[in-house]
C-alpha atoms as a PDB file:
ATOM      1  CA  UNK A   1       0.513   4.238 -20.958  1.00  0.00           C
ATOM      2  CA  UNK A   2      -2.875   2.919 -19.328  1.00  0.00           C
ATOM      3  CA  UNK A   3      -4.424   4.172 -16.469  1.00  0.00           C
ATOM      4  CA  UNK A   4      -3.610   1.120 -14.389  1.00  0.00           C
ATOM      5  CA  UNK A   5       0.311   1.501 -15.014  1.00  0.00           C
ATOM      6  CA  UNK A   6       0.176   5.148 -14.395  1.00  0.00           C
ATOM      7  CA  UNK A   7      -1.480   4.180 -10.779  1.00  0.00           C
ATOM      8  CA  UNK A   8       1.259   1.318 -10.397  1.00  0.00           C
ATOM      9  CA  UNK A   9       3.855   3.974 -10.751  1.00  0.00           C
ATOM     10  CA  UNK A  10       2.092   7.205  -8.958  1.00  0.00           C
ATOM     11  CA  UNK A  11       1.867   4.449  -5.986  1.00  0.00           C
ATOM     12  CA  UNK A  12       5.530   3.297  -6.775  1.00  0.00           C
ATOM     13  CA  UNK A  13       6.922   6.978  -6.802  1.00  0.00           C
ATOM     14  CA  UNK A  14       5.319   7.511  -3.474  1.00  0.00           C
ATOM     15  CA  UNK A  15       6.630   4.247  -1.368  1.00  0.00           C
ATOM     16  CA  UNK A  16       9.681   4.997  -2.930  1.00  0.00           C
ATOM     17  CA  UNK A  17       9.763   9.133  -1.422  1.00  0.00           C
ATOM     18  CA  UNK A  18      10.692   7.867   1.634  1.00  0.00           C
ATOM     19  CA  UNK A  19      13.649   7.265   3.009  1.00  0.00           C
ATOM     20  CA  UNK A  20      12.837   4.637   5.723  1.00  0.00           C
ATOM     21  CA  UNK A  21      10.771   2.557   3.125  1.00  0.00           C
ATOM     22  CA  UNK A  22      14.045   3.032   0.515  1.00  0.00           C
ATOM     23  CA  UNK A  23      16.083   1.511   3.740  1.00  0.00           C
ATOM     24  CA  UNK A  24      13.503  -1.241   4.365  1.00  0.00           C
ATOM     25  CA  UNK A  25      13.406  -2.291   1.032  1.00  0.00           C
ATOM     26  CA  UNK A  26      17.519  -2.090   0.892  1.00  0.00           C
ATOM     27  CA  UNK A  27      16.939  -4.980   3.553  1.00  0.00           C
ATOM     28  CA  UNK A  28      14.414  -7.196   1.760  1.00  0.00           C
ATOM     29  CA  UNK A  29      16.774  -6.963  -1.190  1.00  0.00           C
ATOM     30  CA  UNK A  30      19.209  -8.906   1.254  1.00  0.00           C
ATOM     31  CA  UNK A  31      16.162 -11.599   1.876  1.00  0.00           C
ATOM     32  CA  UNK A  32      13.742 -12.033   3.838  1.00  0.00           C
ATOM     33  CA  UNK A  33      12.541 -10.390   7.261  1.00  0.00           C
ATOM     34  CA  UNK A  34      10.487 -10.529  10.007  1.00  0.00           C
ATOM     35  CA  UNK A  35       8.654  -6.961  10.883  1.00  0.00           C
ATOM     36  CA  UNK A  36      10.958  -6.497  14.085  1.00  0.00           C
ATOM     37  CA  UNK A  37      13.956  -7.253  11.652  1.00  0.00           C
ATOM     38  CA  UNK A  38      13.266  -4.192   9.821  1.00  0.00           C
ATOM     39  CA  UNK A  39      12.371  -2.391  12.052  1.00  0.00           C
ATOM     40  CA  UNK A  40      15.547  -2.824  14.173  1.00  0.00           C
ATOM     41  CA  UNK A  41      17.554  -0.041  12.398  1.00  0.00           C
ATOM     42  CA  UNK A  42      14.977   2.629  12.563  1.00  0.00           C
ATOM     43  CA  UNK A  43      13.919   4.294  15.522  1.00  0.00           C
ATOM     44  CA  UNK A  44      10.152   4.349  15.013  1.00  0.00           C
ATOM     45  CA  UNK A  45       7.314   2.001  17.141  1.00  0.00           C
ATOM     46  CA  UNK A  46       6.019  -1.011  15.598  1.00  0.00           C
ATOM     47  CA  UNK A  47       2.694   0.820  14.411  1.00  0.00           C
ATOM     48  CA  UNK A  48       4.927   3.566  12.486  1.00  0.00           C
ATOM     49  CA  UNK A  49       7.026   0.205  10.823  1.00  0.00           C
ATOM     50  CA  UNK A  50       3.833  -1.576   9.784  1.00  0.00           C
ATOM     51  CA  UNK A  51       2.532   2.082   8.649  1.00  0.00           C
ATOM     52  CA  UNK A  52       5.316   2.119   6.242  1.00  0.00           C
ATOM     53  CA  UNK A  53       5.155  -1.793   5.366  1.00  0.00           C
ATOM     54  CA  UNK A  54       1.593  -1.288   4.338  1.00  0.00           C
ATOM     55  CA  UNK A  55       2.633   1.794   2.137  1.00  0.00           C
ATOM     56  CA  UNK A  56       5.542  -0.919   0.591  1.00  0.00           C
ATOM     57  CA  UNK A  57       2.525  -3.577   0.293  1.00  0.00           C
ATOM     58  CA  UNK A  58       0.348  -1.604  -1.307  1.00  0.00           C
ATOM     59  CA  UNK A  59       2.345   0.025  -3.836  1.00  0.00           C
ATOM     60  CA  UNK A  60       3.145  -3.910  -4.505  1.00  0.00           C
ATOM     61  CA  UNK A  61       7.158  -4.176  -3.473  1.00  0.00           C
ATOM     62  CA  UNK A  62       6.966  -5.914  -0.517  1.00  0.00           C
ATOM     63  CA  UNK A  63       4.892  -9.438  -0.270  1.00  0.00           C
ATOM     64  CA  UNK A  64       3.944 -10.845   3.167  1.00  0.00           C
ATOM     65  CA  UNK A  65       4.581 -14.570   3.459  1.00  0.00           C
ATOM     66  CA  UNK A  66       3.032 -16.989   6.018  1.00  0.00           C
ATOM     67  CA  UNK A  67       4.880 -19.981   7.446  1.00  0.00           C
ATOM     68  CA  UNK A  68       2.626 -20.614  10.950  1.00  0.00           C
ATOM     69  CA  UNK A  69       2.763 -17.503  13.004  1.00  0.00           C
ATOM     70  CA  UNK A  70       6.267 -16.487  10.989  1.00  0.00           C
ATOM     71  CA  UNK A  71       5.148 -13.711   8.447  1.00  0.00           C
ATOM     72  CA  UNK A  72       7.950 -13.392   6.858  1.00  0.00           C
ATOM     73  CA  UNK A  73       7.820  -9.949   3.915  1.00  0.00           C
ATOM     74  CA  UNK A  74      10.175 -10.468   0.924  1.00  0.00           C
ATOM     75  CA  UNK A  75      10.412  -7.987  -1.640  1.00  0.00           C
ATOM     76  CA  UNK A  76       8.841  -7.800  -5.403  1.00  0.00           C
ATOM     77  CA  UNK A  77      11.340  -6.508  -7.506  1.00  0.00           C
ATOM     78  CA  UNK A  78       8.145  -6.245 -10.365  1.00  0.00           C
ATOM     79  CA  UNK A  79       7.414  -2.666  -9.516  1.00  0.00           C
ATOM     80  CA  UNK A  80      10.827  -1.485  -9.461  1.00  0.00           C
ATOM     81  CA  UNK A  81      11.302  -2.511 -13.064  1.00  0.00           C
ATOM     82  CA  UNK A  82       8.117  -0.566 -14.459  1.00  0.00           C
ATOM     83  CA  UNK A  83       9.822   2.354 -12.944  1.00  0.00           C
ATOM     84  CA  UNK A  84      12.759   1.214 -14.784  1.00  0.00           C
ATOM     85  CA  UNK A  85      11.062   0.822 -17.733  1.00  0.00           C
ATOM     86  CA  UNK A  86       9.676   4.321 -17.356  1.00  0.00           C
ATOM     87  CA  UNK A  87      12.595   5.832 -16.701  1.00  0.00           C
ATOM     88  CA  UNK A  88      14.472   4.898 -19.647  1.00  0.00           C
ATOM     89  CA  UNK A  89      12.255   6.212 -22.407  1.00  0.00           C
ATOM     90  CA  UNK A  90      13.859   9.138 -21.227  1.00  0.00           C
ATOM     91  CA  UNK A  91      17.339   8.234 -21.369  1.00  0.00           C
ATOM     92  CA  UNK A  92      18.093   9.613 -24.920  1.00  0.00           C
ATOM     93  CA  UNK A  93      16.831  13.415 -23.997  1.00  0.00           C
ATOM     94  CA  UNK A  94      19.409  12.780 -20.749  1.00  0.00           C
ATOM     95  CA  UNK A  95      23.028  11.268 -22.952  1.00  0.00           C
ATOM     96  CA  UNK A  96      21.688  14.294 -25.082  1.00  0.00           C
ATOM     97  CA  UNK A  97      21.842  16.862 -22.829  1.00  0.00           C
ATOM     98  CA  UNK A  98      24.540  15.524 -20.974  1.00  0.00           C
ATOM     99  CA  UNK A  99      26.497  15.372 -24.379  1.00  0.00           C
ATOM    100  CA  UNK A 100      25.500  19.504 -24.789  1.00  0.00           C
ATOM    101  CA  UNK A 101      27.074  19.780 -21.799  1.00  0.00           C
ATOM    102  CA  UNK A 102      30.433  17.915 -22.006  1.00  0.00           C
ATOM    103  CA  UNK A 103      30.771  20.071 -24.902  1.00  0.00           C
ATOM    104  CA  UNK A 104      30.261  23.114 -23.755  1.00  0.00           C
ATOM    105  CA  UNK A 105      31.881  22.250 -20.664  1.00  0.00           C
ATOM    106  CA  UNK A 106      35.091  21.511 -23.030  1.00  0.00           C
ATOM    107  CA  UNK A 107      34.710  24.604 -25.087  1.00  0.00           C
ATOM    108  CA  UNK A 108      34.752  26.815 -22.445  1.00  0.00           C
ATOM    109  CA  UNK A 109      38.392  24.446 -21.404  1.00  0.00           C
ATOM    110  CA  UNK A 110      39.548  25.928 -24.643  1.00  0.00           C
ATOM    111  CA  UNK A 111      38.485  29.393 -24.440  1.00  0.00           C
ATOM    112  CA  UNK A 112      40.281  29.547 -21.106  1.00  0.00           C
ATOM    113  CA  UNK A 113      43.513  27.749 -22.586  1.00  0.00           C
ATOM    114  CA  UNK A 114      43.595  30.213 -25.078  1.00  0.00           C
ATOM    115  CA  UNK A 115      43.273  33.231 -23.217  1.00  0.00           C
END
């Protein structure tokens, strides 16, 4: 993995810590908003929303658009699929462990039928 996709998803892993962020993005996945728009549900000032928009922007999941004085932000899925990516290398060591478990888990139903 090269430095510049490690980066991507260090600043990926970090807009993504948060839960107001998770929520915004939740609401660009419906289309997209205007800065009051998301920050409706949340009650945090304008400066703390635009805080957490620039955290979005920068880690690349949220673009700004311009249409006059409209700046519409729409969100970049791009990001989220890296993580994706990243996250299933490890999906074998996961169904494998998970797999230890179930049978364990249905051993121990046994043992306790028996006894």
């Amino acid at each position: 993995m090269t430095a510049a996709t490690e980066d991507r998803l260090d600043a990926t892993f970090a807009a993504l810590a948060n839960s107001t962020r998770r929520g915004m993005l939740a609401r660009l996945a419906q289309g997209e908003a205007t800065v009051n728009e998301l920050a409706e549900p949340f009650s945090l000032s304008l400066p703390a929303i635009s805080k957490h928009l620039k955290v979005l922007e920068k880690a690349g999941l949220v673009v700004r658009g311009q249409q006059a004085q409209y700046r519409p932000r729409t969100l970049d899925a791009a990001p989220l699929r890296e993580v994706s990516s990243w996250a299933e290398q490890y999906r074998p060591v996961w169904e494998a462990r998970l797999n230890r478990m179930d049978s364990y888990l249905q051993e121990l139903q046994r043992d306790e039928e028996d006894a």
